[in-house]
C-alpha atoms as a PDB file:
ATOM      1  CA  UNK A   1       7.686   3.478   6.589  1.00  0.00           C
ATOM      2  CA  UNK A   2       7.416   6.770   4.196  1.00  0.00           C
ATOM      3  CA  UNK A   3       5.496   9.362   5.228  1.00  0.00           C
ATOM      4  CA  UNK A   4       4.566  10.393   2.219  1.00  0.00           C
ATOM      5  CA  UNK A   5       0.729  10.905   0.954  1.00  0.00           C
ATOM      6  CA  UNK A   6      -0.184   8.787  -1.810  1.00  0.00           C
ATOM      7  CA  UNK A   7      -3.397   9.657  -4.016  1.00  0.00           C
ATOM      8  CA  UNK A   8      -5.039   6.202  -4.554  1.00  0.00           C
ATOM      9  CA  UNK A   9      -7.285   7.333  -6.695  1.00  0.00           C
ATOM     10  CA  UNK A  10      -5.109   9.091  -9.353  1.00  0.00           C
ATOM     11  CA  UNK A  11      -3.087   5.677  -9.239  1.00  0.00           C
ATOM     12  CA  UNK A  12      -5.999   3.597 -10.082  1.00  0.00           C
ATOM     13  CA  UNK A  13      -6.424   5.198 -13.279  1.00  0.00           C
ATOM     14  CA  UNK A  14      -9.985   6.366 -13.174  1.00  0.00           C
ATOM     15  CA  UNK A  15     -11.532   8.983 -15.127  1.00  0.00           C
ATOM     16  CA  UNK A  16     -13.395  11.534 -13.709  1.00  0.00           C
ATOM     17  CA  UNK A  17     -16.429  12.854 -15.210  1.00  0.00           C
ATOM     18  CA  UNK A  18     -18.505  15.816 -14.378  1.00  0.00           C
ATOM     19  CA  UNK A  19     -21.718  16.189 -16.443  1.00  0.00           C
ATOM     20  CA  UNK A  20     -21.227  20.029 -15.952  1.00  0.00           C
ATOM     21  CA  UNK A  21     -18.189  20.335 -18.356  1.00  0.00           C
ATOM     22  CA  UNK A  22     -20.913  19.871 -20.906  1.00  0.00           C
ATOM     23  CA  UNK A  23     -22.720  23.208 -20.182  1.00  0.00           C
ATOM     24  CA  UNK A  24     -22.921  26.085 -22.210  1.00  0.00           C
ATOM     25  CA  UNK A  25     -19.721  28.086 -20.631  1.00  0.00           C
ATOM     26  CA  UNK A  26     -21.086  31.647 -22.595  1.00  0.00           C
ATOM     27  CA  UNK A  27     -24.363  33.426 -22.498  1.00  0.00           C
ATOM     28  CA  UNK A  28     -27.282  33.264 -24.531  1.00  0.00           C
ATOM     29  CA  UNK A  29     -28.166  35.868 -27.139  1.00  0.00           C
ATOM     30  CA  UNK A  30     -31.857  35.802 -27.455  1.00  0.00           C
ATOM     31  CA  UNK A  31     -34.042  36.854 -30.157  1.00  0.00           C
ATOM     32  CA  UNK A  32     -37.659  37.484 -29.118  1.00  0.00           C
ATOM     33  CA  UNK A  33     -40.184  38.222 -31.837  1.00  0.00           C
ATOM     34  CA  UNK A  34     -42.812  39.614 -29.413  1.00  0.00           C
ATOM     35  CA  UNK A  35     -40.477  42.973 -30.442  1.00  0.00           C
ATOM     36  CA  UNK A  36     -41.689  42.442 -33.920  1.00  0.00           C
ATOM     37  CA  UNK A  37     -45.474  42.151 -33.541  1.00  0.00           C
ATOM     38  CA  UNK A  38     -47.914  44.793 -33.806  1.00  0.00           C
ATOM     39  CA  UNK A  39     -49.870  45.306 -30.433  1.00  0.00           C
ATOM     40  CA  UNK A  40     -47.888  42.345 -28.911  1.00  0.00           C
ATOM     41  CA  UNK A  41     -49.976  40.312 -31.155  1.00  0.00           C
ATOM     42  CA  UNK A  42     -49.696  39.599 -34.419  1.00  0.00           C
ATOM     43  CA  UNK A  43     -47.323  39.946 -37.497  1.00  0.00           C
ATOM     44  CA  UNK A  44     -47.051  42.350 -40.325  1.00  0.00           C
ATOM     45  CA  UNK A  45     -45.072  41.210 -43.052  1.00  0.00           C
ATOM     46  CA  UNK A  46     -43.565  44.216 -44.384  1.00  0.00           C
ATOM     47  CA  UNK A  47     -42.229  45.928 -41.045  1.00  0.00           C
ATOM     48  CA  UNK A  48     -40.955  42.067 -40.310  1.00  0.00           C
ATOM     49  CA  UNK A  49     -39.021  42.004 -43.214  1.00  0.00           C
ATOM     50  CA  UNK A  50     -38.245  46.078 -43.073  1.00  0.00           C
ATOM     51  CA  UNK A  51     -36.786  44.817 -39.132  1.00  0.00           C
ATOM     52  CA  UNK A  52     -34.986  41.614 -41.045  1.00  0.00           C
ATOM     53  CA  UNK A  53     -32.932  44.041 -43.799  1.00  0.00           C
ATOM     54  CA  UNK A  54     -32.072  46.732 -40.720  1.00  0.00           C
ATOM     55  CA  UNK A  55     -31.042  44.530 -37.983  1.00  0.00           C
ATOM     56  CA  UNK A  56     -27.209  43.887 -37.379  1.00  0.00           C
ATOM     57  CA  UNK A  57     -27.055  40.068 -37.811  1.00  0.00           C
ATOM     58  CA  UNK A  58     -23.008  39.788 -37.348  1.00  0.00           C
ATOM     59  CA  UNK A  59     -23.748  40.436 -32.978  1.00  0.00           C
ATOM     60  CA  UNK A  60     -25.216  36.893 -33.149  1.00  0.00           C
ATOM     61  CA  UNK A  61     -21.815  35.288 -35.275  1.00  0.00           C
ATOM     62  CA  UNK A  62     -20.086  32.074 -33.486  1.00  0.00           C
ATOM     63  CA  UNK A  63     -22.774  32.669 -30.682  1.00  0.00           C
ATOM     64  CA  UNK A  64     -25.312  30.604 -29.066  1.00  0.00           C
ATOM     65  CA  UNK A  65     -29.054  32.293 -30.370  1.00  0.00           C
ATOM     66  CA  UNK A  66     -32.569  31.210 -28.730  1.00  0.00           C
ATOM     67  CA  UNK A  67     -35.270  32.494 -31.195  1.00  0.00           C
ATOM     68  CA  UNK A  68     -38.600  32.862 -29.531  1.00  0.00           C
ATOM     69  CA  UNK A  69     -41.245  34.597 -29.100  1.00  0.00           C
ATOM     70  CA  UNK A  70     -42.580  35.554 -25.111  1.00  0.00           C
ATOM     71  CA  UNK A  71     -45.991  36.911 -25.940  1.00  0.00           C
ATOM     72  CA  UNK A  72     -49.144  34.863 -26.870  1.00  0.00           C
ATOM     73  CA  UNK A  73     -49.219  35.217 -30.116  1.00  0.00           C
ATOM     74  CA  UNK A  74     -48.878  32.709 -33.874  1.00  0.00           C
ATOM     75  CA  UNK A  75     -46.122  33.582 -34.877  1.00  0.00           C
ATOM     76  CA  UNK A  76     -45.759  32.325 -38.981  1.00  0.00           C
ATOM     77  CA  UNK A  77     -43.277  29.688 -39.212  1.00  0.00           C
ATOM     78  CA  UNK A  78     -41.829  31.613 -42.402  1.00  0.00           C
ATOM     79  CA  UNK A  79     -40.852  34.327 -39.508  1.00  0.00           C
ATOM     80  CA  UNK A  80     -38.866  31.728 -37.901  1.00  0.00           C
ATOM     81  CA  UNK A  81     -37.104  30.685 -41.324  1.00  0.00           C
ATOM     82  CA  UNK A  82     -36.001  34.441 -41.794  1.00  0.00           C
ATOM     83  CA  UNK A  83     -34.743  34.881 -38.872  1.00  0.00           C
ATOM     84  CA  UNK A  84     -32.995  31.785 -39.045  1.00  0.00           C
ATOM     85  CA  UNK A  85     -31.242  32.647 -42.349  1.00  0.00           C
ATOM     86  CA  UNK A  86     -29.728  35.833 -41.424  1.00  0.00           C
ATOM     87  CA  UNK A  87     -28.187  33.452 -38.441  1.00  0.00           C
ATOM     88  CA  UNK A  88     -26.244  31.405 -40.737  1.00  0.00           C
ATOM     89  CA  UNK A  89     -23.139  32.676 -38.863  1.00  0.00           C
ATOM     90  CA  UNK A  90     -24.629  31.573 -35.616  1.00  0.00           C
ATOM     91  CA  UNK A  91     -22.756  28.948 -33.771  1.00  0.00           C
ATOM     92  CA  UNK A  92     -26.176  27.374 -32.591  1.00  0.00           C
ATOM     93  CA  UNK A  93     -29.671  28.255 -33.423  1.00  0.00           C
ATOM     94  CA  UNK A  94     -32.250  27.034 -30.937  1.00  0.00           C
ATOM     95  CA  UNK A  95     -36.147  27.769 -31.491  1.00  0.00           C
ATOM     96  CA  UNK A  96     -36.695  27.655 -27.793  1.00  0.00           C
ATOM     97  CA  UNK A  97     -36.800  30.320 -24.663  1.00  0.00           C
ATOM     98  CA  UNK A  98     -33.483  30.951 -23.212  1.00  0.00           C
ATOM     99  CA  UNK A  99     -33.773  28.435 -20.591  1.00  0.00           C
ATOM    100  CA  UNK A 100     -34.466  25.707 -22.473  1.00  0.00           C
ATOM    101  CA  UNK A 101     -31.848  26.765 -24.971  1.00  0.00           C
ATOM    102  CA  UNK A 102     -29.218  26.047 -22.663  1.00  0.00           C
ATOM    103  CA  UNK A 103     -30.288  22.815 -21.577  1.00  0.00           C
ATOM    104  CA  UNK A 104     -30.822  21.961 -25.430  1.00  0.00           C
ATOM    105  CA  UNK A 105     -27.626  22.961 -26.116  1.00  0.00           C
ATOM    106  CA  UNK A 106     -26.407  20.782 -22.951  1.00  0.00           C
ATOM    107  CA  UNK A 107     -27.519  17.656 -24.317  1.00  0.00           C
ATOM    108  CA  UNK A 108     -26.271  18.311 -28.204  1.00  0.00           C
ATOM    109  CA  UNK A 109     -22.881  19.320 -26.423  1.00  0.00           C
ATOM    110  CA  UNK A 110     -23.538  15.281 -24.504  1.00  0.00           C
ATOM    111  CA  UNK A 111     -24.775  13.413 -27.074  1.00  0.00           C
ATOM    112  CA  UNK A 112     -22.198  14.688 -29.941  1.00  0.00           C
ATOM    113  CA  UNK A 113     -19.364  13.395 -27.301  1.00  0.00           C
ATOM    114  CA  UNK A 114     -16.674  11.421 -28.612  1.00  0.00           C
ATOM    115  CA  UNK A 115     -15.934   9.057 -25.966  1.00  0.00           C
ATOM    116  CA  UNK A 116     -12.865   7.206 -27.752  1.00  0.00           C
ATOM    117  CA  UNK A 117     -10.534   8.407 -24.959  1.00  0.00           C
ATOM    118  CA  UNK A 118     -12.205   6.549 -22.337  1.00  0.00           C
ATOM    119  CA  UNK A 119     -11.705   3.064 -24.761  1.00  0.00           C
ATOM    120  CA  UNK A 120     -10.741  -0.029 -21.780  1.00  0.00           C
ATOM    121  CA  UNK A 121     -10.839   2.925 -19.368  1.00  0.00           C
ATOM    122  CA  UNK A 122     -12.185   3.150 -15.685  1.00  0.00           C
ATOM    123  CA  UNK A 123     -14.551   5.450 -15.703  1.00  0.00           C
ATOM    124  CA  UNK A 124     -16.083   7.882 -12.673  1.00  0.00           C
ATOM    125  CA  UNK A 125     -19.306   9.927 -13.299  1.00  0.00           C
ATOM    126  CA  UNK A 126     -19.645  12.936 -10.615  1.00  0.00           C
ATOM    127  CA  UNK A 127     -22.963  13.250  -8.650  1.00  0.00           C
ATOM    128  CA  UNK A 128     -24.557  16.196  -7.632  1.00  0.00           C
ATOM    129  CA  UNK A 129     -24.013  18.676 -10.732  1.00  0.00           C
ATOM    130  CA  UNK A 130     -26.214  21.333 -11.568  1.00  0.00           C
ATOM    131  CA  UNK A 131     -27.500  20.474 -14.687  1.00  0.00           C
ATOM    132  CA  UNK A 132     -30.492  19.832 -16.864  1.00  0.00           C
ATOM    133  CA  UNK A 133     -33.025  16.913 -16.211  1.00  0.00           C
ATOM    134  CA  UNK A 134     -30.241  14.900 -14.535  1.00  0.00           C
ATOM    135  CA  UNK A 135     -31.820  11.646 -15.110  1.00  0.00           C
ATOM    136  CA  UNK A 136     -31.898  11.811 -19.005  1.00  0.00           C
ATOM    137  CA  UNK A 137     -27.969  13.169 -18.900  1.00  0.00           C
ATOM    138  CA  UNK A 138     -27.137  10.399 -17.025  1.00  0.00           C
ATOM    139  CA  UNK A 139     -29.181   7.588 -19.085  1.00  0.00           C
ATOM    140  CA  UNK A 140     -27.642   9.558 -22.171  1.00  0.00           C
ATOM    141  CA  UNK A 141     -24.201   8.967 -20.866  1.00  0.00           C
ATOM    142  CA  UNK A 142     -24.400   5.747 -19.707  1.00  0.00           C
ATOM    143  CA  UNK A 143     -24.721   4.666 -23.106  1.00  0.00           C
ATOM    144  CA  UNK A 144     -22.309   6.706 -25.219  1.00  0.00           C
ATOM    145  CA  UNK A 145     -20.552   4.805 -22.130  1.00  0.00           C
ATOM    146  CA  UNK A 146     -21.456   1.429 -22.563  1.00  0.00           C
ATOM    147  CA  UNK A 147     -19.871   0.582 -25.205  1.00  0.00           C
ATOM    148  CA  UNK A 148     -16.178   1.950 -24.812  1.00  0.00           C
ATOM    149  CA  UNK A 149     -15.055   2.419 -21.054  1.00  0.00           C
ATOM    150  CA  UNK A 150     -14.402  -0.761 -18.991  1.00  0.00           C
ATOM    151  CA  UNK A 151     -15.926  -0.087 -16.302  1.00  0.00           C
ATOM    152  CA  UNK A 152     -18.535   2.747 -15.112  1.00  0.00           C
ATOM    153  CA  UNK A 153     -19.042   3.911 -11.118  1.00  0.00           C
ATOM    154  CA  UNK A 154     -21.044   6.891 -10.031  1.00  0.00           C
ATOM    155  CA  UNK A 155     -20.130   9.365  -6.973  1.00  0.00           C
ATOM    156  CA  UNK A 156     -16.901  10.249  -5.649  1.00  0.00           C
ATOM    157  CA  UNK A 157     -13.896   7.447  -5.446  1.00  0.00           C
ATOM    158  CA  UNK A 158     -14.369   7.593  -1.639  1.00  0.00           C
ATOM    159  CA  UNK A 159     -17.973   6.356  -1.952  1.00  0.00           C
ATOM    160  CA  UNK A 160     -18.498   5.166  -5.384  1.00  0.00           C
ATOM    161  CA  UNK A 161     -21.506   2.686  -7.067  1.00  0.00           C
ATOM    162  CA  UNK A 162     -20.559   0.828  -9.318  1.00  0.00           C
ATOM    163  CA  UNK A 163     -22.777   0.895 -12.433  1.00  0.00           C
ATOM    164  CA  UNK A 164     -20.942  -1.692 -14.517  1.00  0.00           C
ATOM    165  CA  UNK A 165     -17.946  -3.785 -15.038  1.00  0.00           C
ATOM    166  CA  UNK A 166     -17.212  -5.309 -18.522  1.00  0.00           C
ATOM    167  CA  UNK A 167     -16.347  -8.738 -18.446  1.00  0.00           C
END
């Protein structure tokens, strides 16, 4: 008898997923517009545009931008366009807070997933990561997952459930 410790679970082939691979691994730049208003409230046109020619656009290039706007205020939805032109170099534009930017950015990262690899493949989805509204990644998963991987379990190989099996 061989002393030796075998890993069961790397022989059995599975695949281990953790839904936290898909978060966003850099920071946010942000972009809020309640900078631009007059009086924290509303809009002038000219210094907007007067901000739009002076600002230094190439900070924001092949970065993650959340363009927003923390104060109370209507902000035109031209203003947003702007702004989002002078981004073109951006590697994602999100009109949302920084917060929610990086949990939009999550599930773009999730649902624009190839999951060829994991063809006929069993397939193990980590619990207990930090991530955003849990319950949609893992719906969202489950069916980019359907389709391709043989079987599906969720948890740790020790104390797995199994979600499906195809047949």
């Amino acid at each position: 008898m061989s002393d030796e410790i075998v890993n069961k679970v790397a022989e059995a082939g599975i695949e281990q997923l953790d839904l936290k691979d898909f978060l966003l691994k850099e920071s946010i730049l942000e972009i809020d517009l309640k900078h631009q208003l007059w009086n924290e409230f509303v809009l002038k046109e000219k210094d907007f545009r007067d901000w739009i020619k002076s600002n230094d656009w190439s900070v924001y290039s092949n970065k993650v931008v959340a363009v927003y706007c923390s104060a109370d205020a209507i902000i035109p939805a031209w203003a947003y366009m702007l702004v989002t032109s002078e981004l073109k170099d951006a590697k994602a534009i999100y009109c949302a807070n920084p917060e929610q930017a990086k949990a939009e950015y999550f599930f773009d990262n999730l649902k624009g997933w190839n999951v060829s690899h994991l063809t006929d493949k069993r397939v193990m989805v980590k619990g207990c990561s930090d991530i955003p509204d849990p319950e949609k990644a893992y719906v969202i998963l489950t069916q980019k997952l359907l389709p391709a991987a043989k079987s599906l379990m969720f948890g740790e190989p020790c104390s797995a459930v199994p979600v499906f099996k195809r047949k």
